[in-house]
N, C-alpha and C. Protein backbone atom coordinates (compact mmCIF):
# COMPACT_ATOMS: atom_id res chain seq x y z
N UNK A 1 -40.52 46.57 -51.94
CA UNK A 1 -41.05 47.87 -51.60
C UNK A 1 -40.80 48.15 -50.13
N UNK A 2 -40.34 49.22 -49.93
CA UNK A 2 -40.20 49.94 -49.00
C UNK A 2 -41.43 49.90 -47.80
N UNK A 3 -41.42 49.23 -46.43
CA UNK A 3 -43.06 49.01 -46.05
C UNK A 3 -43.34 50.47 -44.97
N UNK A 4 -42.52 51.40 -45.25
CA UNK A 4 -42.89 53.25 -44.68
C UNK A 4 -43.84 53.65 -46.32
N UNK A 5 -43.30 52.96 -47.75
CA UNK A 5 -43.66 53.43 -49.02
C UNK A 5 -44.76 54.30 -48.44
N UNK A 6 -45.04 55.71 -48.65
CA UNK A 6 -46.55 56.67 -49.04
C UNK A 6 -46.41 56.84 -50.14
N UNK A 7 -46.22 56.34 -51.58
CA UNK A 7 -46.01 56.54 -52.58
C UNK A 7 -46.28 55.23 -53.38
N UNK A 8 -47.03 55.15 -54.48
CA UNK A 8 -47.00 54.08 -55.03
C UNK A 8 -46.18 53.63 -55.77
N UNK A 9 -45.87 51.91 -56.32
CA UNK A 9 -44.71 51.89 -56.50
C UNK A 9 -45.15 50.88 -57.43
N UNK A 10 -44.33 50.42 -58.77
CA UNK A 10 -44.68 49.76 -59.74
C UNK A 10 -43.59 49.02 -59.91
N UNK A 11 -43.72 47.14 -60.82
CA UNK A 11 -42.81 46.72 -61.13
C UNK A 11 -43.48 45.04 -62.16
N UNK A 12 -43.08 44.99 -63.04
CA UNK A 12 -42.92 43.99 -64.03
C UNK A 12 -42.93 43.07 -63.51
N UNK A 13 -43.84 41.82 -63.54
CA UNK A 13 -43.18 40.04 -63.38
C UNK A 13 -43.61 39.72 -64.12
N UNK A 14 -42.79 39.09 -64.93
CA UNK A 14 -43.29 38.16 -65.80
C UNK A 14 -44.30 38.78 -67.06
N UNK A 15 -45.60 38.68 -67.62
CA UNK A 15 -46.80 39.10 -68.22
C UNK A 15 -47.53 39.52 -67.16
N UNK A 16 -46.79 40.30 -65.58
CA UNK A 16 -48.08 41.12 -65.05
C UNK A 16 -47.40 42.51 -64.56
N UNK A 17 -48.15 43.32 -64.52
CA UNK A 17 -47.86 44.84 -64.02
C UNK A 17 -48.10 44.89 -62.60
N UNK A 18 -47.84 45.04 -61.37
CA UNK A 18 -47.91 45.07 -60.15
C UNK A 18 -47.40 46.80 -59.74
N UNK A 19 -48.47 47.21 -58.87
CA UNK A 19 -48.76 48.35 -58.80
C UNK A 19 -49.34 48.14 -56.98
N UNK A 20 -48.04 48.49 -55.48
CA UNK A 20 -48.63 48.47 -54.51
C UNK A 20 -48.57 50.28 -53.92
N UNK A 21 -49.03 49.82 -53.06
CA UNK A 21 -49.41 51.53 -52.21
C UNK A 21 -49.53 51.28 -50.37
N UNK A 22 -49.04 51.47 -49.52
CA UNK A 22 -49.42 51.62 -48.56
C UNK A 22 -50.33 53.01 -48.02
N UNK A 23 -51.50 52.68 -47.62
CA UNK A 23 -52.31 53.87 -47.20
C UNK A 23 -52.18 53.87 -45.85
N UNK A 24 -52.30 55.19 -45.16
CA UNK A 24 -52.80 55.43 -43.88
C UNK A 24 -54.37 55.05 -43.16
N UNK A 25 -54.87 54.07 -43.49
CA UNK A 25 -55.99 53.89 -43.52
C UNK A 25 -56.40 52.39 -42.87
N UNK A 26 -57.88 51.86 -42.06
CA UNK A 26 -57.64 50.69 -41.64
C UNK A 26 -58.13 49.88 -43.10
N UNK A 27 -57.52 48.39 -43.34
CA UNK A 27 -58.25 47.44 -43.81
C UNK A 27 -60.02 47.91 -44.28
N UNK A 28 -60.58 48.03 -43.78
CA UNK A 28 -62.21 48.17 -43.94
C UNK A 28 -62.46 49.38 -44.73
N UNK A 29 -61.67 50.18 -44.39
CA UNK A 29 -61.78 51.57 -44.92
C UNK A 29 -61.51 51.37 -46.43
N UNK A 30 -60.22 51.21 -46.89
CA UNK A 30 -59.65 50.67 -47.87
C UNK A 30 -60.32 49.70 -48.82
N UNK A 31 -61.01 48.42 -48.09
CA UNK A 31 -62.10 47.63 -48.71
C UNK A 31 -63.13 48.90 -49.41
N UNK A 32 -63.70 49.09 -48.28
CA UNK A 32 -65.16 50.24 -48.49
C UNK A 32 -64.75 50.57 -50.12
N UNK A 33 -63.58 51.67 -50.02
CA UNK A 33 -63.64 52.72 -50.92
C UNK A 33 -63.08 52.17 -52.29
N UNK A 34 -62.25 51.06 -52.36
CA UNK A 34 -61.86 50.40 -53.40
C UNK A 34 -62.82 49.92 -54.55
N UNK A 35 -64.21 49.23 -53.27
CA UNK A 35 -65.32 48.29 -54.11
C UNK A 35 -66.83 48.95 -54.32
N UNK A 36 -67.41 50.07 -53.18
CA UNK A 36 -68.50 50.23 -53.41
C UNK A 36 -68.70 51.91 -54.62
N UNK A 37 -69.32 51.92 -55.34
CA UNK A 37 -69.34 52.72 -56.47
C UNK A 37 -69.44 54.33 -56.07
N UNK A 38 -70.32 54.37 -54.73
CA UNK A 38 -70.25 56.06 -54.85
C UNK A 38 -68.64 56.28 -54.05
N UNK A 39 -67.64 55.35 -53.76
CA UNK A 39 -66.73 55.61 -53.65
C UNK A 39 -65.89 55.88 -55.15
N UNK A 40 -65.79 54.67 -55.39
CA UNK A 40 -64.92 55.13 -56.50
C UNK A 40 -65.08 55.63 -57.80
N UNK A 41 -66.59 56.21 -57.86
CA UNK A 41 -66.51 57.11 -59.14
C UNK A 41 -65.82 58.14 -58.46
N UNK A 42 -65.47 58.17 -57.19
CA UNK A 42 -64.82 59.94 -57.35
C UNK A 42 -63.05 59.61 -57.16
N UNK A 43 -62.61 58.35 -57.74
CA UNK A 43 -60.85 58.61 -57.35
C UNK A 43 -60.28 57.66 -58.79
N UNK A 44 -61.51 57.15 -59.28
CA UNK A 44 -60.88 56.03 -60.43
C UNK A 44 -60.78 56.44 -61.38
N UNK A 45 -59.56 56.19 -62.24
CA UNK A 45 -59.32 56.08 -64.00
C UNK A 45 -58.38 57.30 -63.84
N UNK A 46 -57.99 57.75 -65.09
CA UNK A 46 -57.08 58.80 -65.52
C UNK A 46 -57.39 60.32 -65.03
N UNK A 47 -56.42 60.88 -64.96
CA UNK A 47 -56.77 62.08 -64.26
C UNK A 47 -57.22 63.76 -65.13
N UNK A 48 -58.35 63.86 -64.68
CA UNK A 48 -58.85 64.88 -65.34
C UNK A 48 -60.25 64.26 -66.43
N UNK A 49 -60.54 63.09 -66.94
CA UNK A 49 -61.14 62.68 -67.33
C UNK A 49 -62.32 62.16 -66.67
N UNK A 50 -63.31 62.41 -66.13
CA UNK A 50 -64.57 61.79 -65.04
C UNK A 50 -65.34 61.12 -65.31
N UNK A 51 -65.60 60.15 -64.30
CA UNK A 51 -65.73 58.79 -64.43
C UNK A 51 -67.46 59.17 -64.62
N UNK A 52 -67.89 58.90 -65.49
CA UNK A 52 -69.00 59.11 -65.73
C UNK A 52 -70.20 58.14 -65.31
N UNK A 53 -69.94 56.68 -65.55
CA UNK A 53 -70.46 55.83 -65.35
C UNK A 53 -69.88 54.71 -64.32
N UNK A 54 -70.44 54.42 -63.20
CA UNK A 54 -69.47 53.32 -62.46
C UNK A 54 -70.66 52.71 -61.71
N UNK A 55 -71.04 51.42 -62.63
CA UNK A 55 -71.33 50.17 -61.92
C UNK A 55 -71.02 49.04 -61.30
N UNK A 56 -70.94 48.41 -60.35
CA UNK A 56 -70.18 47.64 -59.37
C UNK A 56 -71.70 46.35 -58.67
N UNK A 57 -71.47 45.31 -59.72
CA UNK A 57 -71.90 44.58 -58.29
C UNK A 57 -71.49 43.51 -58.13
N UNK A 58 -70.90 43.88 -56.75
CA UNK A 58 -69.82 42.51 -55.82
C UNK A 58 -70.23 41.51 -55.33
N UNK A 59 -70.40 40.69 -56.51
CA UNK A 59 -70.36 39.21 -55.94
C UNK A 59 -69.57 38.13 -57.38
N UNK A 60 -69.61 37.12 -56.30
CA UNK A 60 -68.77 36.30 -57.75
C UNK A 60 -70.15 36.03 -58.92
N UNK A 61 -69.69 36.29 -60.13
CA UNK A 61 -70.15 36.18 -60.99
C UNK A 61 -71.17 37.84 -61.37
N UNK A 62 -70.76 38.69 -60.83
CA UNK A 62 -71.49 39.90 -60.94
C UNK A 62 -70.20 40.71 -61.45
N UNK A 63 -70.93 41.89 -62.00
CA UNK A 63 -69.82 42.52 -63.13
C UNK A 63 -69.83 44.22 -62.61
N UNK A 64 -68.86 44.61 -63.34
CA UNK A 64 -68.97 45.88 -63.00
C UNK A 64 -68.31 46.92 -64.59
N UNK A 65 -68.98 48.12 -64.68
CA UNK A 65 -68.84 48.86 -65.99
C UNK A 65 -68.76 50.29 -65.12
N UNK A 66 -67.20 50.52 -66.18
CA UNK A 66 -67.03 52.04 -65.60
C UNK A 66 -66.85 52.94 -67.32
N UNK A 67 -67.32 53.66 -67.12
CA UNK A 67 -66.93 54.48 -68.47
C UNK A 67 -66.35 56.34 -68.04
N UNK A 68 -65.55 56.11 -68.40
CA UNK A 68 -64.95 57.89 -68.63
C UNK A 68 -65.40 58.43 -70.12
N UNK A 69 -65.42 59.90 -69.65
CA UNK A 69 -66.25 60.71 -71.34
C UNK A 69 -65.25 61.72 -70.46
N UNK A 70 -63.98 61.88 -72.26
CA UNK A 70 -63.74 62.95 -72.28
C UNK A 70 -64.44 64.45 -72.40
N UNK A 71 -63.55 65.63 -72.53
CA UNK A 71 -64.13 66.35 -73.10
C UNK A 71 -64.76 66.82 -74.54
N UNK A 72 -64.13 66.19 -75.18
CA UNK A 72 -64.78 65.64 -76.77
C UNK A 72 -65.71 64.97 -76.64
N UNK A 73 -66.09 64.02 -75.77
CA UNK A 73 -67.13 63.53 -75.41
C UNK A 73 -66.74 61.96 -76.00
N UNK A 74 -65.51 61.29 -76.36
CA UNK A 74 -65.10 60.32 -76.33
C UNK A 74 -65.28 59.10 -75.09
N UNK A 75 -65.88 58.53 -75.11
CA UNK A 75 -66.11 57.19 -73.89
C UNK A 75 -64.90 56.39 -74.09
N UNK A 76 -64.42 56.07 -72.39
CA UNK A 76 -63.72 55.27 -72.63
C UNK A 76 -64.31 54.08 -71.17
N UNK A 77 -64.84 52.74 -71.77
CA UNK A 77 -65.68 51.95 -71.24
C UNK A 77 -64.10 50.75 -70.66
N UNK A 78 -64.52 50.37 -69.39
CA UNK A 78 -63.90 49.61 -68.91
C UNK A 78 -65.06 48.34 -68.34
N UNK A 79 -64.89 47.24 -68.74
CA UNK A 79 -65.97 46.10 -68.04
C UNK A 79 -65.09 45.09 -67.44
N UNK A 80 -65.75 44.38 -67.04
CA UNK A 80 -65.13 42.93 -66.26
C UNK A 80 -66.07 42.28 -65.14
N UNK A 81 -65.76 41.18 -64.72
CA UNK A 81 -66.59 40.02 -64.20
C UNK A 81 -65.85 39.71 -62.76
N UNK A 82 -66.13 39.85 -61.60
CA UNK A 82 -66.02 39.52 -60.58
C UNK A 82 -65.65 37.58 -60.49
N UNK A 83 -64.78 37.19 -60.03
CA UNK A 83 -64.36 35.85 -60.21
C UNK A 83 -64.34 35.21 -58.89
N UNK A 84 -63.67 35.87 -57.73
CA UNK A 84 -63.42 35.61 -56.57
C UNK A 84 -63.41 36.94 -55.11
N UNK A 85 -64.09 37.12 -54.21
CA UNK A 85 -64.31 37.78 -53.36
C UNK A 85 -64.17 37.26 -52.18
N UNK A 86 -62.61 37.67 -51.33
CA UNK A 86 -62.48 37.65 -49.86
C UNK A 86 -62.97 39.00 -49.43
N UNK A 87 -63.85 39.10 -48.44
CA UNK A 87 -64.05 40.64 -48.12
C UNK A 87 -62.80 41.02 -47.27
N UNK A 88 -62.46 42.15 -47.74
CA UNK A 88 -61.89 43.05 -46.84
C UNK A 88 -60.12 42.38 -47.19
N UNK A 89 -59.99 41.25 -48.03
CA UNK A 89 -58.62 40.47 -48.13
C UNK A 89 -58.04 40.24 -49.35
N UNK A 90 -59.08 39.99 -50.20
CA UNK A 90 -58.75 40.13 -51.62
C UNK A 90 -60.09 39.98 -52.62
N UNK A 91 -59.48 40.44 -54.06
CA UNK A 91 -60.69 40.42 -55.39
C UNK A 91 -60.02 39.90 -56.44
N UNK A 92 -60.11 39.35 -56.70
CA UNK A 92 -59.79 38.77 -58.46
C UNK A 92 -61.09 38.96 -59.20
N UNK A 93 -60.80 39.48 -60.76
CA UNK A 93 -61.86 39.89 -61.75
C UNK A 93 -61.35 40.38 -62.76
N UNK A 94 -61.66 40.02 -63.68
CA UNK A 94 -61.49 40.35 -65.19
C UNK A 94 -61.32 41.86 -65.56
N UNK A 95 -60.82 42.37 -66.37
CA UNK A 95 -60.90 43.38 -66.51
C UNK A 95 -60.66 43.68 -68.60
N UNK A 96 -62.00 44.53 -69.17
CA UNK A 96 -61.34 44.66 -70.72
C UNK A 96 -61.23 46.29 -71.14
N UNK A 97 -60.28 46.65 -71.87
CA UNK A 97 -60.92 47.90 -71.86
C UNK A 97 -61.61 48.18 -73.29
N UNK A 98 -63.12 48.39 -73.21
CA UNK A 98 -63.91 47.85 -74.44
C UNK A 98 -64.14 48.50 -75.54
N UNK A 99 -62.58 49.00 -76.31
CA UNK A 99 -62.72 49.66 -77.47
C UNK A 99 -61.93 48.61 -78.21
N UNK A 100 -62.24 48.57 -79.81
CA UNK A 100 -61.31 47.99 -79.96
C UNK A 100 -60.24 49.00 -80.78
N UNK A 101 -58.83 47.82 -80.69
CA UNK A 101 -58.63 46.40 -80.67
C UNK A 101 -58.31 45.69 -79.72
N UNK A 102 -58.66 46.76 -78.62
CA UNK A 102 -58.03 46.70 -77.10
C UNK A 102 -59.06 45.82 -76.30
N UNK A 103 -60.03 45.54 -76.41
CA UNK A 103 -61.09 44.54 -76.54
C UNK A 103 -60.90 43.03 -76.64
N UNK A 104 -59.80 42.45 -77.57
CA UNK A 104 -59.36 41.26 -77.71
C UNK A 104 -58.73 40.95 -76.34
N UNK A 105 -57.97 41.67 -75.26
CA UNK A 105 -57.31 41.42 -74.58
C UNK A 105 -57.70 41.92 -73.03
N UNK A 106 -58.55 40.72 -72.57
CA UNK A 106 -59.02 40.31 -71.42
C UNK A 106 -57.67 40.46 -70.14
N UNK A 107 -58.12 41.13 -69.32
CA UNK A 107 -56.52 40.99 -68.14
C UNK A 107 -57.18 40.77 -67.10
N UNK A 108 -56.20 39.60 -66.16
CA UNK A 108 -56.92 39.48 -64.59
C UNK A 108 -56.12 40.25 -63.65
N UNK A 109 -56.96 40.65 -62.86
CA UNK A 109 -56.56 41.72 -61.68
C UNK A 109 -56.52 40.84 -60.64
N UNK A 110 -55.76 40.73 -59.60
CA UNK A 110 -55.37 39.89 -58.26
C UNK A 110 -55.38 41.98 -57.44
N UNK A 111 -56.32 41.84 -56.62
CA UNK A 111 -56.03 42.96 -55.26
C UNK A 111 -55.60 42.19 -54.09
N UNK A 112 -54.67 42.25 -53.17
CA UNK A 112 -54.80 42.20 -51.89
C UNK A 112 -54.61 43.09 -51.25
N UNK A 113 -55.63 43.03 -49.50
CA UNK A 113 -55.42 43.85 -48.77
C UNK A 113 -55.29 43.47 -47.35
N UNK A 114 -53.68 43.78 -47.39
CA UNK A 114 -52.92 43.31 -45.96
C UNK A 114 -52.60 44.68 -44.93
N UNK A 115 -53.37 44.04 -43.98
CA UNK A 115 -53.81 45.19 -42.53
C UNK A 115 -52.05 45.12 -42.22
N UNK A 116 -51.07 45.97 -42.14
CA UNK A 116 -49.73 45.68 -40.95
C UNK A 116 -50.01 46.50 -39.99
N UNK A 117 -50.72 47.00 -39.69
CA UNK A 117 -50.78 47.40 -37.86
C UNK A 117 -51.94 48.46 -38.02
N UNK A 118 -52.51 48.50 -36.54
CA UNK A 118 -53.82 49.17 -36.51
C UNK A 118 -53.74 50.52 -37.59
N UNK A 119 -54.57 50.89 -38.51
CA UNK A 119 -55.08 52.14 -39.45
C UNK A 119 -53.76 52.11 -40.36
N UNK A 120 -53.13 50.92 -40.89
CA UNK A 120 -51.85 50.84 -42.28
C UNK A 120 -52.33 49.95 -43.39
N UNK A 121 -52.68 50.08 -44.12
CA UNK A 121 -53.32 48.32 -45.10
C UNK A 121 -51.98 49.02 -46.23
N UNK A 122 -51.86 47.78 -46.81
CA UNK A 122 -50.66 47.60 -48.14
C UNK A 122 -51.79 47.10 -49.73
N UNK A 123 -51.87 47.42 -50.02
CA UNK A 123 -52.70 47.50 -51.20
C UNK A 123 -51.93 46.75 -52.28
N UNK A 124 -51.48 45.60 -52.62
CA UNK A 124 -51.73 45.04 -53.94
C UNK A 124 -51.96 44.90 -55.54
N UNK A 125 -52.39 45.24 -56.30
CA UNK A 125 -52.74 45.14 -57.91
C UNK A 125 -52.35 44.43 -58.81
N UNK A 126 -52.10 43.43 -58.57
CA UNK A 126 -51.47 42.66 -59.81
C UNK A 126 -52.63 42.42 -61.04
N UNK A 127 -51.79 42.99 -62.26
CA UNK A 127 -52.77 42.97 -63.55
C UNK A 127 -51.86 42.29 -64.55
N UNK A 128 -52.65 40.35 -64.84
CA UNK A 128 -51.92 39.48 -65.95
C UNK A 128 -52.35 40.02 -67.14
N UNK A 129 -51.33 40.30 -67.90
CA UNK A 129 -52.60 40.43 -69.22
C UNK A 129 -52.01 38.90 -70.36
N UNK A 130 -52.54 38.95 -71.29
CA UNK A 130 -52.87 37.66 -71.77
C UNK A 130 -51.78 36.76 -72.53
N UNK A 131 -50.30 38.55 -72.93
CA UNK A 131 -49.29 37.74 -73.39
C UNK A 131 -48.17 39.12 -72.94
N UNK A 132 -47.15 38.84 -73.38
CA UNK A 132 -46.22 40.04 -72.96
C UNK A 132 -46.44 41.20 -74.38
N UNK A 133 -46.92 40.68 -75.62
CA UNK A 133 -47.45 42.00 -76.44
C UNK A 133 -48.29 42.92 -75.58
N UNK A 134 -49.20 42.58 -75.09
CA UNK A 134 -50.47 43.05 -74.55
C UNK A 134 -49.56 43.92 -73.03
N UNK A 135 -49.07 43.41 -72.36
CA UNK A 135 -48.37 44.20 -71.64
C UNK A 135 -48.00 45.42 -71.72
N UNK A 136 -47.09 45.50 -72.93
CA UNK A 136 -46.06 46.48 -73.33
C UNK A 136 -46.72 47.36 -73.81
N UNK A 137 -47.67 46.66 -74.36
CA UNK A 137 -48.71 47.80 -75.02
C UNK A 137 -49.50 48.66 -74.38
N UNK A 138 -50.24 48.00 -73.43
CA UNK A 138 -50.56 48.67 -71.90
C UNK A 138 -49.28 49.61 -71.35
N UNK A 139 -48.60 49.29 -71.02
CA UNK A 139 -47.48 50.53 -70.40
C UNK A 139 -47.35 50.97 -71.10
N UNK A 140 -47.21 50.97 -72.91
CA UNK A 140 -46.88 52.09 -73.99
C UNK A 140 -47.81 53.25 -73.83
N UNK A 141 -49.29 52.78 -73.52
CA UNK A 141 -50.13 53.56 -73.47
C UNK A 141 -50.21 54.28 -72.21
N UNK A 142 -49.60 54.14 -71.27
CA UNK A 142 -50.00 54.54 -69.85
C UNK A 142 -50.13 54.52 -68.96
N UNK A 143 -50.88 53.02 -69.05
CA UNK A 143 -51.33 52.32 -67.99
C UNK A 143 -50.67 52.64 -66.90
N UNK A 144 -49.23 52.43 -66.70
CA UNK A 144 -48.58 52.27 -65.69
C UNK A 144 -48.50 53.68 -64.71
N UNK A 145 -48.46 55.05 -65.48
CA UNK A 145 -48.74 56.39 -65.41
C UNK A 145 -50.03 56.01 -64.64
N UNK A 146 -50.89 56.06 -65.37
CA UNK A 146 -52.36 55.75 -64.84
C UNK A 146 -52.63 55.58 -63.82
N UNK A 147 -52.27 53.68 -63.80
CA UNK A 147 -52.41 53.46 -62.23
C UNK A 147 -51.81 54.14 -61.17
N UNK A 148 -50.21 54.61 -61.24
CA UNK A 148 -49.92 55.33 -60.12
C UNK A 148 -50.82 56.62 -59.92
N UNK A 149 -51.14 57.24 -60.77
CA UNK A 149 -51.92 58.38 -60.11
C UNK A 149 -53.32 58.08 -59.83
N UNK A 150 -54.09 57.04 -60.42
CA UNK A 150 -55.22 56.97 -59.68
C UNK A 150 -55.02 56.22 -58.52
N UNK A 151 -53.77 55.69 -57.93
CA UNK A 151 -53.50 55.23 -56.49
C UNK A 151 -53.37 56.56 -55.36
N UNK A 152 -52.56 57.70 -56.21
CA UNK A 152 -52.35 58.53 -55.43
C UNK A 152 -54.00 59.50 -55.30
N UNK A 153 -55.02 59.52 -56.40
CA UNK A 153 -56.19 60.21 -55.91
C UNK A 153 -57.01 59.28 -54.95
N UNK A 154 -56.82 57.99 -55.38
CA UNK A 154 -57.53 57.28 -54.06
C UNK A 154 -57.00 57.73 -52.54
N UNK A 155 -55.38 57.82 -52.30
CA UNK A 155 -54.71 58.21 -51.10
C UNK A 155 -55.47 59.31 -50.40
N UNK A 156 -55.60 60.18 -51.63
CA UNK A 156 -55.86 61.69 -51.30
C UNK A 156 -57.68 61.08 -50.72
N UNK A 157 -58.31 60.59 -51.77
CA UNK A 157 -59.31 60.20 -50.98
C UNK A 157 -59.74 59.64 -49.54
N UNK A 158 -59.13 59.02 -49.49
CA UNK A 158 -59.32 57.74 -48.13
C UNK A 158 -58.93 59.16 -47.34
N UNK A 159 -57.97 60.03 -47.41
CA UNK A 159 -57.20 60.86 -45.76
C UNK A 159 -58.94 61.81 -45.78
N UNK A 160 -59.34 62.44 -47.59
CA UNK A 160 -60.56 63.13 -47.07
C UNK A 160 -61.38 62.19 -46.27
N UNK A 161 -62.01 60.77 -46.48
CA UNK A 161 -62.61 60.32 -45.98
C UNK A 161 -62.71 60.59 -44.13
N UNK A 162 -60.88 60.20 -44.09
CA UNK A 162 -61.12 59.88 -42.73
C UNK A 162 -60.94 60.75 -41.82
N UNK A 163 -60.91 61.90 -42.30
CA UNK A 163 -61.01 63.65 -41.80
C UNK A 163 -62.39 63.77 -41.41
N UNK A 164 -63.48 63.59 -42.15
CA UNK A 164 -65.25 63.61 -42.44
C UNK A 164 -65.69 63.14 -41.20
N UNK A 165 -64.71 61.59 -40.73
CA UNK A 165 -65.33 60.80 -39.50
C UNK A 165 -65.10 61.52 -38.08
């Protein structure tokens, strides 16, 4: 990846989806809005769909539940388990999305967040999922769509943020 990238950028290894972003933003900022909840119910999940429910609590062994409700009023529940917490450097945590049959297939998320020079962090995502079916199936559905644009409403977020200060 390109390290000017303002655009997020996606790519395959192996059984994981990797999804980075460079923001205009410092390290802390980036932490903040990634992990604490009244941040990211307003930039997470698919676009146009609102995040209805977003619980978050950060610590190892603490979990977090986000649910989107369409306009049909369809839920779509996302859970997972906090595993490992560097503040401000990285998160590893489970992630399911809890309908089934999509339910059987548990994926780990690896974030890092690398500061390259005062107010730039490089953002990270690596998501294993459990075999390369489960992969494909994930990008068949979206996922990969997905994540880039909820990278780009977070972007859009963090610049409102740091306009506010």
């Amino acid at each position: 990846m390109n390290q000017l990238s303002a655009i997020a950028t996606t790519r395959v290894e192996g059984q994981a989806l990797i999804v980075e972003r460079i923001f205009q933003a410092p390290r802390e900022l980036v932490w903040d809005a990634w992990t604490k909840p009244e941040h990211v119910a307003r930039w997470w999940g698919y676009g146009g769909v609102p995040l209805f429910t977003c619980e978050i609590d950060l610590r190892v062994g603490g979990t977090y539940r986000y649910v989107q409700r369409g306009q049909d009023g369809t839920e779509f529940p996302f859970t997972g388990t906090y595993r490992e917490i560097a503040k401000h450097e990285r998160l590893n945590y489970t992630m399911i999305f809890d309908v089934a049959p999509y339910n059987e297939h548990e994926s780990l998320i690896f974030d890092s967040f690398e500061q390259l020079d005062v107010g730039r962090t490089k953002l990270t995502m690596r998501t294993e999922y459990a075999s390369a079916e489960a992969l494909q199936g994930s990008i068949a559905s979206g996922a990969e769509q997905g994540a880039i644009a909820s990278m780009e409403r977070y972007a859009e977020y963090l610049a409102m943020l740091q306009q506010a200060q």
